[in-house]
PDB file of N, CA and C in Angstrom:
ATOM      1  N   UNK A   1       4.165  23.938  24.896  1.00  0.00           N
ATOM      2  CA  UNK A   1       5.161  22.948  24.489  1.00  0.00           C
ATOM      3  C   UNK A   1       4.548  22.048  23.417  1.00  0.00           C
ATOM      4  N   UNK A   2       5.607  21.623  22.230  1.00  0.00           N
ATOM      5  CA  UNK A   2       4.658  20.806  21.560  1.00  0.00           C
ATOM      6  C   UNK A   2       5.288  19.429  21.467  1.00  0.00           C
ATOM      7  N   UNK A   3       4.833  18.522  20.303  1.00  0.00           N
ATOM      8  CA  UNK A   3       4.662  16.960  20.689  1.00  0.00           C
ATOM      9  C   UNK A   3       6.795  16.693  20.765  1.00  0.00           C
ATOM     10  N   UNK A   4       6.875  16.177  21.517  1.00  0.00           N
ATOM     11  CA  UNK A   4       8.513  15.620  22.483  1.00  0.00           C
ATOM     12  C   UNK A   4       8.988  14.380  21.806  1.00  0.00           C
ATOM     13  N   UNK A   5      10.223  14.226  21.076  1.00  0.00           N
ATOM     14  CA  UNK A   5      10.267  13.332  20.341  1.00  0.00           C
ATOM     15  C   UNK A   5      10.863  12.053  21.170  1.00  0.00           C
ATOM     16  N   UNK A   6      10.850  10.753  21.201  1.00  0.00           N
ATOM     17  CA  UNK A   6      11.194   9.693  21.996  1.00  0.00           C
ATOM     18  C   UNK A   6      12.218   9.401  21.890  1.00  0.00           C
ATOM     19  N   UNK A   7      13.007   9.633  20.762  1.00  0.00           N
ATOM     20  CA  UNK A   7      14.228   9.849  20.803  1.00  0.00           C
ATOM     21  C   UNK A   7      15.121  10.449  21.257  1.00  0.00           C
ATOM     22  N   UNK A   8      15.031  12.205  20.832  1.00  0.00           N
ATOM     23  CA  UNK A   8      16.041  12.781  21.416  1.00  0.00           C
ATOM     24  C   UNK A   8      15.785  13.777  22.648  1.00  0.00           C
ATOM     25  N   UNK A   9      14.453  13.468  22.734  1.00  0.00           N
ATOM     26  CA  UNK A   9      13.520  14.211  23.602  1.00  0.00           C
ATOM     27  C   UNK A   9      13.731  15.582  23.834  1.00  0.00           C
ATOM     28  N   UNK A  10      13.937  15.863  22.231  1.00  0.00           N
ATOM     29  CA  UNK A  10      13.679  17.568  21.514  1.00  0.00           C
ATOM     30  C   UNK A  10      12.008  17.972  21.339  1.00  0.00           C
ATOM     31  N   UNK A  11      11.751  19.045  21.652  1.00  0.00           N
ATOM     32  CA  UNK A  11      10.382  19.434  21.185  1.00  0.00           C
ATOM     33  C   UNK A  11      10.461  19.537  20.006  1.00  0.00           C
ATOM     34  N   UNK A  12       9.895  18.917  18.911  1.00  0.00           N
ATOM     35  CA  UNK A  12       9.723  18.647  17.651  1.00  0.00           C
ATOM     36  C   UNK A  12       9.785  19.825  16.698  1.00  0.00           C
ATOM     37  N   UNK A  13       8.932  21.009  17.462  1.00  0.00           N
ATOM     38  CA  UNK A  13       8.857  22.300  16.175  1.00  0.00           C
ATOM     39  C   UNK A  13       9.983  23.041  16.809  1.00  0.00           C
ATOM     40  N   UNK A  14      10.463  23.308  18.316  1.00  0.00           N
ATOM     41  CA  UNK A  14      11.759  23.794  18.139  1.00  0.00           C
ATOM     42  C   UNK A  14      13.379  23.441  18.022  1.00  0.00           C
ATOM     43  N   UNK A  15      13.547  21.989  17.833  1.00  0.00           N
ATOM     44  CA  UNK A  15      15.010  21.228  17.643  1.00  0.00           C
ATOM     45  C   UNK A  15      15.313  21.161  16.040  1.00  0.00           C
ATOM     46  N   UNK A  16      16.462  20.900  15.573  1.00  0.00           N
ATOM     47  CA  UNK A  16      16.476  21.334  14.110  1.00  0.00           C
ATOM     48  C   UNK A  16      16.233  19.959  13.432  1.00  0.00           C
ATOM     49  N   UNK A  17      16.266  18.915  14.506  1.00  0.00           N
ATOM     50  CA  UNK A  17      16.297  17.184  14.026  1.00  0.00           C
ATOM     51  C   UNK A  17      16.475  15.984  14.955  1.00  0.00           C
ATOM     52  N   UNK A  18      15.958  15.318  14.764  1.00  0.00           N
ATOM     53  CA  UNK A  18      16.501  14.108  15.580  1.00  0.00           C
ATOM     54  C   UNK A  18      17.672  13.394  15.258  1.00  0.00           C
ATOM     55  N   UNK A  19      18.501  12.890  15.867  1.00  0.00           N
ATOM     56  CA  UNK A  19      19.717  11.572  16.097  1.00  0.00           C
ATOM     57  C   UNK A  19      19.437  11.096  14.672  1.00  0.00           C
ATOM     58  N   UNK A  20      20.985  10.445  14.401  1.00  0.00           N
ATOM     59  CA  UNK A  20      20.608   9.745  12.941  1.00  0.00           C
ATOM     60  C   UNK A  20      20.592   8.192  13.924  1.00  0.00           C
ATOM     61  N   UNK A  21      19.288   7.617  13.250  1.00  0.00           N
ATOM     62  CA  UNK A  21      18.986   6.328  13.654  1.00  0.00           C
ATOM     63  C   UNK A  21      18.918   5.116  11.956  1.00  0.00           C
ATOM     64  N   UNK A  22      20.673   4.828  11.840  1.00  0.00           N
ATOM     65  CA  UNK A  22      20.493   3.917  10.585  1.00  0.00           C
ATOM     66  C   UNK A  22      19.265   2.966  10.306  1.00  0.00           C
ATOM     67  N   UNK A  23      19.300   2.726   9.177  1.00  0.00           N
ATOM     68  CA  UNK A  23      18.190   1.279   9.588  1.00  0.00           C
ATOM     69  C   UNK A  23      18.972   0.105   8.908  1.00  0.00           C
ATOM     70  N   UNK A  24      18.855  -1.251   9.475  1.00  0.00           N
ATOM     71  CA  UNK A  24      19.502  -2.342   9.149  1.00  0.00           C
ATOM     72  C   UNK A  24      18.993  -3.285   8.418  1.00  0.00           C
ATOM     73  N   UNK A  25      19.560  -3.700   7.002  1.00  0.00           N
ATOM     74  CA  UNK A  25      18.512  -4.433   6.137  1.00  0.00           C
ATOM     75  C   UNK A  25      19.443  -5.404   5.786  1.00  0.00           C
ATOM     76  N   UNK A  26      19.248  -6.569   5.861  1.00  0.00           N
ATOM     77  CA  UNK A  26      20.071  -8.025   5.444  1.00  0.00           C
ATOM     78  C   UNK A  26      21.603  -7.670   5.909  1.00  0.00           C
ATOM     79  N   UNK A  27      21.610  -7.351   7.085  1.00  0.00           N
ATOM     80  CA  UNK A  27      22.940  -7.327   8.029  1.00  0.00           C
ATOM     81  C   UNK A  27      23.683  -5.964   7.554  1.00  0.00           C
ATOM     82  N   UNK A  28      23.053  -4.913   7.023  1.00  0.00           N
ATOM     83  CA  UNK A  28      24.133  -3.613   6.042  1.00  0.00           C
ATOM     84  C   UNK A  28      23.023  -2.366   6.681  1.00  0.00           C
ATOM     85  N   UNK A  29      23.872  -1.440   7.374  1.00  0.00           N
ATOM     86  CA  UNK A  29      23.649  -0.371   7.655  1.00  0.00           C
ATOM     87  C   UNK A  29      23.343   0.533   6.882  1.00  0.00           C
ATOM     88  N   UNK A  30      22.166   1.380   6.824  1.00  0.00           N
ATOM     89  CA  UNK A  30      22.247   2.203   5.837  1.00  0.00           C
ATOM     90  C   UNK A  30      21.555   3.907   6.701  1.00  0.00           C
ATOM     91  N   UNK A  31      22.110   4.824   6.193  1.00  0.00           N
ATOM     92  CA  UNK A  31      22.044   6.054   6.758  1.00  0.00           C
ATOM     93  C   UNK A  31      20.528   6.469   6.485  1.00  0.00           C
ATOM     94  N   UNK A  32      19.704   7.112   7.888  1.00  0.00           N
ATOM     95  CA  UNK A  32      18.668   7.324   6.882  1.00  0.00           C
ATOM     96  C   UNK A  32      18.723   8.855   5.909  1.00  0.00           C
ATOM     97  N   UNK A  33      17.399   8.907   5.580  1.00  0.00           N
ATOM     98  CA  UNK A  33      17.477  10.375   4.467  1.00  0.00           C
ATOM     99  C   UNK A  33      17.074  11.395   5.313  1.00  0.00           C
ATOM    100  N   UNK A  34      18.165  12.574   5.087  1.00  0.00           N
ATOM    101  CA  UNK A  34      17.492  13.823   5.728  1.00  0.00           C
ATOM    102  C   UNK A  34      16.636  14.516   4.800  1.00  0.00           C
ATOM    103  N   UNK A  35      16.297  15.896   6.013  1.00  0.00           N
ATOM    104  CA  UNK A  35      15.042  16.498   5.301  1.00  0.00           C
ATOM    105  C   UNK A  35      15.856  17.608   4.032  1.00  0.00           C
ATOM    106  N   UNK A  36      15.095  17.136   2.723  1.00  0.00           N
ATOM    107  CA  UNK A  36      15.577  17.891   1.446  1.00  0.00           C
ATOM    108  C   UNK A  36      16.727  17.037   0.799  1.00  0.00           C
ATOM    109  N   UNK A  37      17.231  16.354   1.280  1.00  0.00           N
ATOM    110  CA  UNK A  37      18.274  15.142   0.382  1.00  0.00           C
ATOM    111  C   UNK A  37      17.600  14.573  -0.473  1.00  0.00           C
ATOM    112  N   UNK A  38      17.797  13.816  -1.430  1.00  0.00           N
ATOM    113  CA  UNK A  38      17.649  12.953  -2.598  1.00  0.00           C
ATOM    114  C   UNK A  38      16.625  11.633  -2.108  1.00  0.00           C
ATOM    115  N   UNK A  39      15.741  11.672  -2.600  1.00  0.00           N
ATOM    116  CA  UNK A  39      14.999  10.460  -1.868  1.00  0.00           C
ATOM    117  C   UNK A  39      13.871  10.775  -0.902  1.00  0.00           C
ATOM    118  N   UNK A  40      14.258  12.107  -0.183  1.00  0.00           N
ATOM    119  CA  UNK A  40      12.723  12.534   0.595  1.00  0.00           C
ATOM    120  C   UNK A  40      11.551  12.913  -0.021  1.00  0.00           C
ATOM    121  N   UNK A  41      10.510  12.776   0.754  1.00  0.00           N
ATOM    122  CA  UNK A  41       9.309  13.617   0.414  1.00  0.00           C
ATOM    123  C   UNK A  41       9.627  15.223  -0.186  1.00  0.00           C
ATOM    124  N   UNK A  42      10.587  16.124   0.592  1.00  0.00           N
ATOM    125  CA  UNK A  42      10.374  17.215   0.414  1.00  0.00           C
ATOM    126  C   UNK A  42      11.937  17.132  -0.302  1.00  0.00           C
ATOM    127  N   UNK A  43      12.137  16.529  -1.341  1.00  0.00           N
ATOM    128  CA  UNK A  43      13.561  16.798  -2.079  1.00  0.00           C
ATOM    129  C   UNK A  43      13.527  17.634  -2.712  1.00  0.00           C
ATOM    130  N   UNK A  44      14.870  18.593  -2.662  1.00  0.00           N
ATOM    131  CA  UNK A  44      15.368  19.823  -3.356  1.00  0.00           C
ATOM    132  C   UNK A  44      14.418  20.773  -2.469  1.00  0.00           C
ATOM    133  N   UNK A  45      13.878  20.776  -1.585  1.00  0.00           N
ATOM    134  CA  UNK A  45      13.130  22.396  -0.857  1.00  0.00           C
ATOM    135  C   UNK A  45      13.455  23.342  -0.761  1.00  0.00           C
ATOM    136  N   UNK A  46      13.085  24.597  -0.495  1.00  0.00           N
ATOM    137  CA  UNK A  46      13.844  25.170   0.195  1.00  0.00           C
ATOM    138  C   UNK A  46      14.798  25.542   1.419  1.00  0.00           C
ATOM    139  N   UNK A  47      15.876  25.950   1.918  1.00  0.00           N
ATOM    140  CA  UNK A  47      16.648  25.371   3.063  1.00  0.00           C
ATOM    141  C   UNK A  47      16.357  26.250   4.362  1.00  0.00           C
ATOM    142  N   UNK A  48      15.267  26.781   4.473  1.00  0.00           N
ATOM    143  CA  UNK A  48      14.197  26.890   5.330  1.00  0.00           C
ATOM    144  C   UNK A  48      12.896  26.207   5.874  1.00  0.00           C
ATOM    145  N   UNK A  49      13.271  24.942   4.997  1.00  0.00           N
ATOM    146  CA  UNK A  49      12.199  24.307   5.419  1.00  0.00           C
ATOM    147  C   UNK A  49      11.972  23.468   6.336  1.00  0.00           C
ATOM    148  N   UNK A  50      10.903  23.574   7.001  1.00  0.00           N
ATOM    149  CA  UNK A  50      10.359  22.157   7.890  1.00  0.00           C
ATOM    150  C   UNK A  50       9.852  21.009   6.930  1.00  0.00           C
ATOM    151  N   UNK A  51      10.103  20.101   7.780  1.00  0.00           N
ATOM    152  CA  UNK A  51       8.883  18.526   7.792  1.00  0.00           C
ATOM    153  C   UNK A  51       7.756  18.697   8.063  1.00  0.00           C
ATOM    154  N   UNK A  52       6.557  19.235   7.228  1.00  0.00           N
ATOM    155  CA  UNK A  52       5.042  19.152   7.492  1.00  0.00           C
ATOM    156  C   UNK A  52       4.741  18.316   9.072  1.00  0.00           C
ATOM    157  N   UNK A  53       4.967  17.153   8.971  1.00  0.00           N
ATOM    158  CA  UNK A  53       5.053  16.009   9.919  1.00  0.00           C
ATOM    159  C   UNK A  53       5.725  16.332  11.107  1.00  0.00           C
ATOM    160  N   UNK A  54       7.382  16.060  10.821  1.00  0.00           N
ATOM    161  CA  UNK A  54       7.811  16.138  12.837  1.00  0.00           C
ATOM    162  C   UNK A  54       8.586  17.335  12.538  1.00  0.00           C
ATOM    163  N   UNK A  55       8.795  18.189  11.699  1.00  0.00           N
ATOM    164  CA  UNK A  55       8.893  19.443  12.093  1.00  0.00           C
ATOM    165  C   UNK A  55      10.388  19.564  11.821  1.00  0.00           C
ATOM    166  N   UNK A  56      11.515  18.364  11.592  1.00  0.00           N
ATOM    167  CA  UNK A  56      13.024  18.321  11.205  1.00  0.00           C
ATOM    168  C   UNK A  56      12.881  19.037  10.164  1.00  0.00           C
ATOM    169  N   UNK A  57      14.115  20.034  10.492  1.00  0.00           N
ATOM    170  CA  UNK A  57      14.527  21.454   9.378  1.00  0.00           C
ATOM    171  C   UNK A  57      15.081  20.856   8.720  1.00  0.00           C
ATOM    172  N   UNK A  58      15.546  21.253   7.036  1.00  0.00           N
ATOM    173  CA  UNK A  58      15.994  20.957   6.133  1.00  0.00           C
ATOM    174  C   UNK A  58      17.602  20.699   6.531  1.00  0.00           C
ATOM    175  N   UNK A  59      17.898  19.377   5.686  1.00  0.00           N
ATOM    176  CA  UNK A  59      19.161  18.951   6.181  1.00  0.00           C
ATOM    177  C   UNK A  59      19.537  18.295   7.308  1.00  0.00           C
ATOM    178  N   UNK A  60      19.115  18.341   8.322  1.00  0.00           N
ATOM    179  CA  UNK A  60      18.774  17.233   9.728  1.00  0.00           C
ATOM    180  C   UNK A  60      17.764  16.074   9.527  1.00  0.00           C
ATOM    181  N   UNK A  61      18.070  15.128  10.539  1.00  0.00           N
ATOM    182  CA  UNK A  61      17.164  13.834  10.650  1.00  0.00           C
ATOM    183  C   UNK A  61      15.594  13.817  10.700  1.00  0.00           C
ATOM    184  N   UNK A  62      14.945  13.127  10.158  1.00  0.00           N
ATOM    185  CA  UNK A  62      13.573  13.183  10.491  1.00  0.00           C
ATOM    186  C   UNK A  62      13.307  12.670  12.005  1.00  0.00           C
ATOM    187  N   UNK A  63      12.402  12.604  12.911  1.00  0.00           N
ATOM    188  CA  UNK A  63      11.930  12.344  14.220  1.00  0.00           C
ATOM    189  C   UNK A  63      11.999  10.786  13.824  1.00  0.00           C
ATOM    190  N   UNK A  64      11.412  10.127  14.851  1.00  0.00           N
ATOM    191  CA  UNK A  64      11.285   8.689  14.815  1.00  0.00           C
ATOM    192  C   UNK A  64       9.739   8.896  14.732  1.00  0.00           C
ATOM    193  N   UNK A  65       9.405   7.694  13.865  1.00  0.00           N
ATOM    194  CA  UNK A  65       7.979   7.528  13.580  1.00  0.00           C
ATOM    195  C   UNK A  65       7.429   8.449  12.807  1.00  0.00           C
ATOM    196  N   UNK A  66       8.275   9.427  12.180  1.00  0.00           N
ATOM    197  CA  UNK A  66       7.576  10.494  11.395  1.00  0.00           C
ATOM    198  C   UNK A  66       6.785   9.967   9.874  1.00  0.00           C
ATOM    199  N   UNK A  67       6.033  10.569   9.738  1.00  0.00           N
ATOM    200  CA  UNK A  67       4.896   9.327   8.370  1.00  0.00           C
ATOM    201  C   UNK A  67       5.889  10.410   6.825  1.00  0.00           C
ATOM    202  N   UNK A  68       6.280  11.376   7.247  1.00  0.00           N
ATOM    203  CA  UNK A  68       7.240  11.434   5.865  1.00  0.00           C
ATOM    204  C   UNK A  68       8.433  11.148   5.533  1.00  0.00           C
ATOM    205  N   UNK A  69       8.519  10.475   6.098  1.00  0.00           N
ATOM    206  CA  UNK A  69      10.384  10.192   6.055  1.00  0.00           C
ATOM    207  C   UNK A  69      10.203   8.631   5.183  1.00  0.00           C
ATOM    208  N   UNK A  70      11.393   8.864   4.145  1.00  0.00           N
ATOM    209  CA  UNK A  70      11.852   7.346   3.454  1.00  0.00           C
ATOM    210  C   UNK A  70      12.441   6.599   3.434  1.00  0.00           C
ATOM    211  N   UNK A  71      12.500   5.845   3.557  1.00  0.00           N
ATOM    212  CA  UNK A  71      13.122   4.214   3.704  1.00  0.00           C
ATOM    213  C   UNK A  71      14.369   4.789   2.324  1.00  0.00           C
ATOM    214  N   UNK A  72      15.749   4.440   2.990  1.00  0.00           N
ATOM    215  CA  UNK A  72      16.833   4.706   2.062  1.00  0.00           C
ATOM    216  C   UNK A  72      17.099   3.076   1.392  1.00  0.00           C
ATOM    217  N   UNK A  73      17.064   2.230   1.848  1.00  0.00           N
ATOM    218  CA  UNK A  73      16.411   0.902   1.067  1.00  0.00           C
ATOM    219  C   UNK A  73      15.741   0.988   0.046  1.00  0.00           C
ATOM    220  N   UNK A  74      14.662   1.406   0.171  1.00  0.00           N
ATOM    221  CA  UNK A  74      13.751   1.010  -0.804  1.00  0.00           C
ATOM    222  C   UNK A  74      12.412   2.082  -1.616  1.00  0.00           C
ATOM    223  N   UNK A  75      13.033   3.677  -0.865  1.00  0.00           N
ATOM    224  CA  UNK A  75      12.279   4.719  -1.042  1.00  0.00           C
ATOM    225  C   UNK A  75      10.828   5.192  -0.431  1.00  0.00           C
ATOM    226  N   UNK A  76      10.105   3.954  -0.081  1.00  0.00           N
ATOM    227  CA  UNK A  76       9.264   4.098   0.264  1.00  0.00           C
ATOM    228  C   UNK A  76       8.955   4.790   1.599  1.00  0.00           C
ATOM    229  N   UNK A  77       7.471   4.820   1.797  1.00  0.00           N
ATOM    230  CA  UNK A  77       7.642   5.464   3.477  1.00  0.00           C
ATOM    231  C   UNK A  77       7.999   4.712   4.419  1.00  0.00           C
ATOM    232  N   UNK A  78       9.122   4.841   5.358  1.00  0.00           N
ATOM    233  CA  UNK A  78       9.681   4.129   6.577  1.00  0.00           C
ATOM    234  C   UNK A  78       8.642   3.393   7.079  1.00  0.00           C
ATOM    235  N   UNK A  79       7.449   4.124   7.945  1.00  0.00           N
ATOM    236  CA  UNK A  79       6.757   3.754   8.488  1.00  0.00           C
ATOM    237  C   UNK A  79       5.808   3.059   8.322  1.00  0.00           C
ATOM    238  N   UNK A  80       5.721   2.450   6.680  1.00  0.00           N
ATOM    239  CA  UNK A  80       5.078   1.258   5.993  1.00  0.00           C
ATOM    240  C   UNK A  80       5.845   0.141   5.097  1.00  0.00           C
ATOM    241  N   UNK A  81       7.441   0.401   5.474  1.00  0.00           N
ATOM    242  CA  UNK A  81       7.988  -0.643   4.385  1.00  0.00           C
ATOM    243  C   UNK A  81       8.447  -1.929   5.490  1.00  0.00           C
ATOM    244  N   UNK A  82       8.442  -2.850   4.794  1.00  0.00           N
ATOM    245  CA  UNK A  82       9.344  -3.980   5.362  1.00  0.00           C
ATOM    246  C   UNK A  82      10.472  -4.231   5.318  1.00  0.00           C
ATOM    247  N   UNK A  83      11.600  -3.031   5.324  1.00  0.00           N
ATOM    248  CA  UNK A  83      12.837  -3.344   4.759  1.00  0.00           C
ATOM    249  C   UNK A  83      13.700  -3.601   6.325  1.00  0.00           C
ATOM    250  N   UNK A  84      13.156  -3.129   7.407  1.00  0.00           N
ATOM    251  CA  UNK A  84      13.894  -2.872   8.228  1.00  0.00           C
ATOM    252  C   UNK A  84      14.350  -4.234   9.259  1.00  0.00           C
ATOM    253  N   UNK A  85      15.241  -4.875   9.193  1.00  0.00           N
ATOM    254  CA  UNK A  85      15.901  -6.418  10.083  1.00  0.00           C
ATOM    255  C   UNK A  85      14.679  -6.317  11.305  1.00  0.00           C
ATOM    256  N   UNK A  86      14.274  -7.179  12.007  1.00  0.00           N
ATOM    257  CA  UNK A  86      13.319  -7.187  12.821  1.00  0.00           C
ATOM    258  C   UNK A  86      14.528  -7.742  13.745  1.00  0.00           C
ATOM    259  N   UNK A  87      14.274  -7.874  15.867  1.00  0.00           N
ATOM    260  CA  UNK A  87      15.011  -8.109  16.450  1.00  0.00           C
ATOM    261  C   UNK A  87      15.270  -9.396  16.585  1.00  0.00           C
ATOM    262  N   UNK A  88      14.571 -10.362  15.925  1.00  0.00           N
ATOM    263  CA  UNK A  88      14.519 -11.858  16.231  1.00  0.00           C
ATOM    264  C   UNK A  88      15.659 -12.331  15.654  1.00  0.00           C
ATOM    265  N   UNK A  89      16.233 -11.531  14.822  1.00  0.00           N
ATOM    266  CA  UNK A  89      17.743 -11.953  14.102  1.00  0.00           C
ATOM    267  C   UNK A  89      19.235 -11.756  15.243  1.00  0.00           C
ATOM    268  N   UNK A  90      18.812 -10.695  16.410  1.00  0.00           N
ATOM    269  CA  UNK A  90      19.885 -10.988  17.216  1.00  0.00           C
ATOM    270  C   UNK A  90      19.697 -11.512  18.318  1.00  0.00           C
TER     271      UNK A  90
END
């Protein structure tokens, strides 16, 4: 079995993606980027492809916490930007 995602608690190399989990930036929802859309690491791939990282097939969600996935805010990597509302706002 390999690493179990906390989310959808899919095994990572055999589920095609995780849940879309928006992210919320100055009160505005925004969708995140799937794998091979405009804005990812692996944009334009081939549509066989995995996520090096959590293993989401081309066109589905990246995992949560995955280090290639981008911030649709601000492009950068999710898992190092500050774009995302923190909970102290609700």
């Amino acid at each position: 079995m390999g690493a179990i995602c906390k989310i959808c608690n899919g095994d990572m190399l055999k589920v095609d993606g995780c849940v879309s989990l928006p992210i919320s930036h100055k009160g505005k929802q925004y969708e995140p980027i799937k794998v091979g859309d405009a804005g990812d690491f692996d944009e334009g791939c081939d549509l066989d492809t995995r996520c090096h990282d959590c293993g989401a097939k081309y066109g589905h969600y990246h995992h949560s916490g995955c280090d290639a996935e981008q911030c649709p805010v601000c492009y950068e990597q999710l898992i190092g930007c500050d774009c995302e509302d923190k909970d102290e706002d609700k």
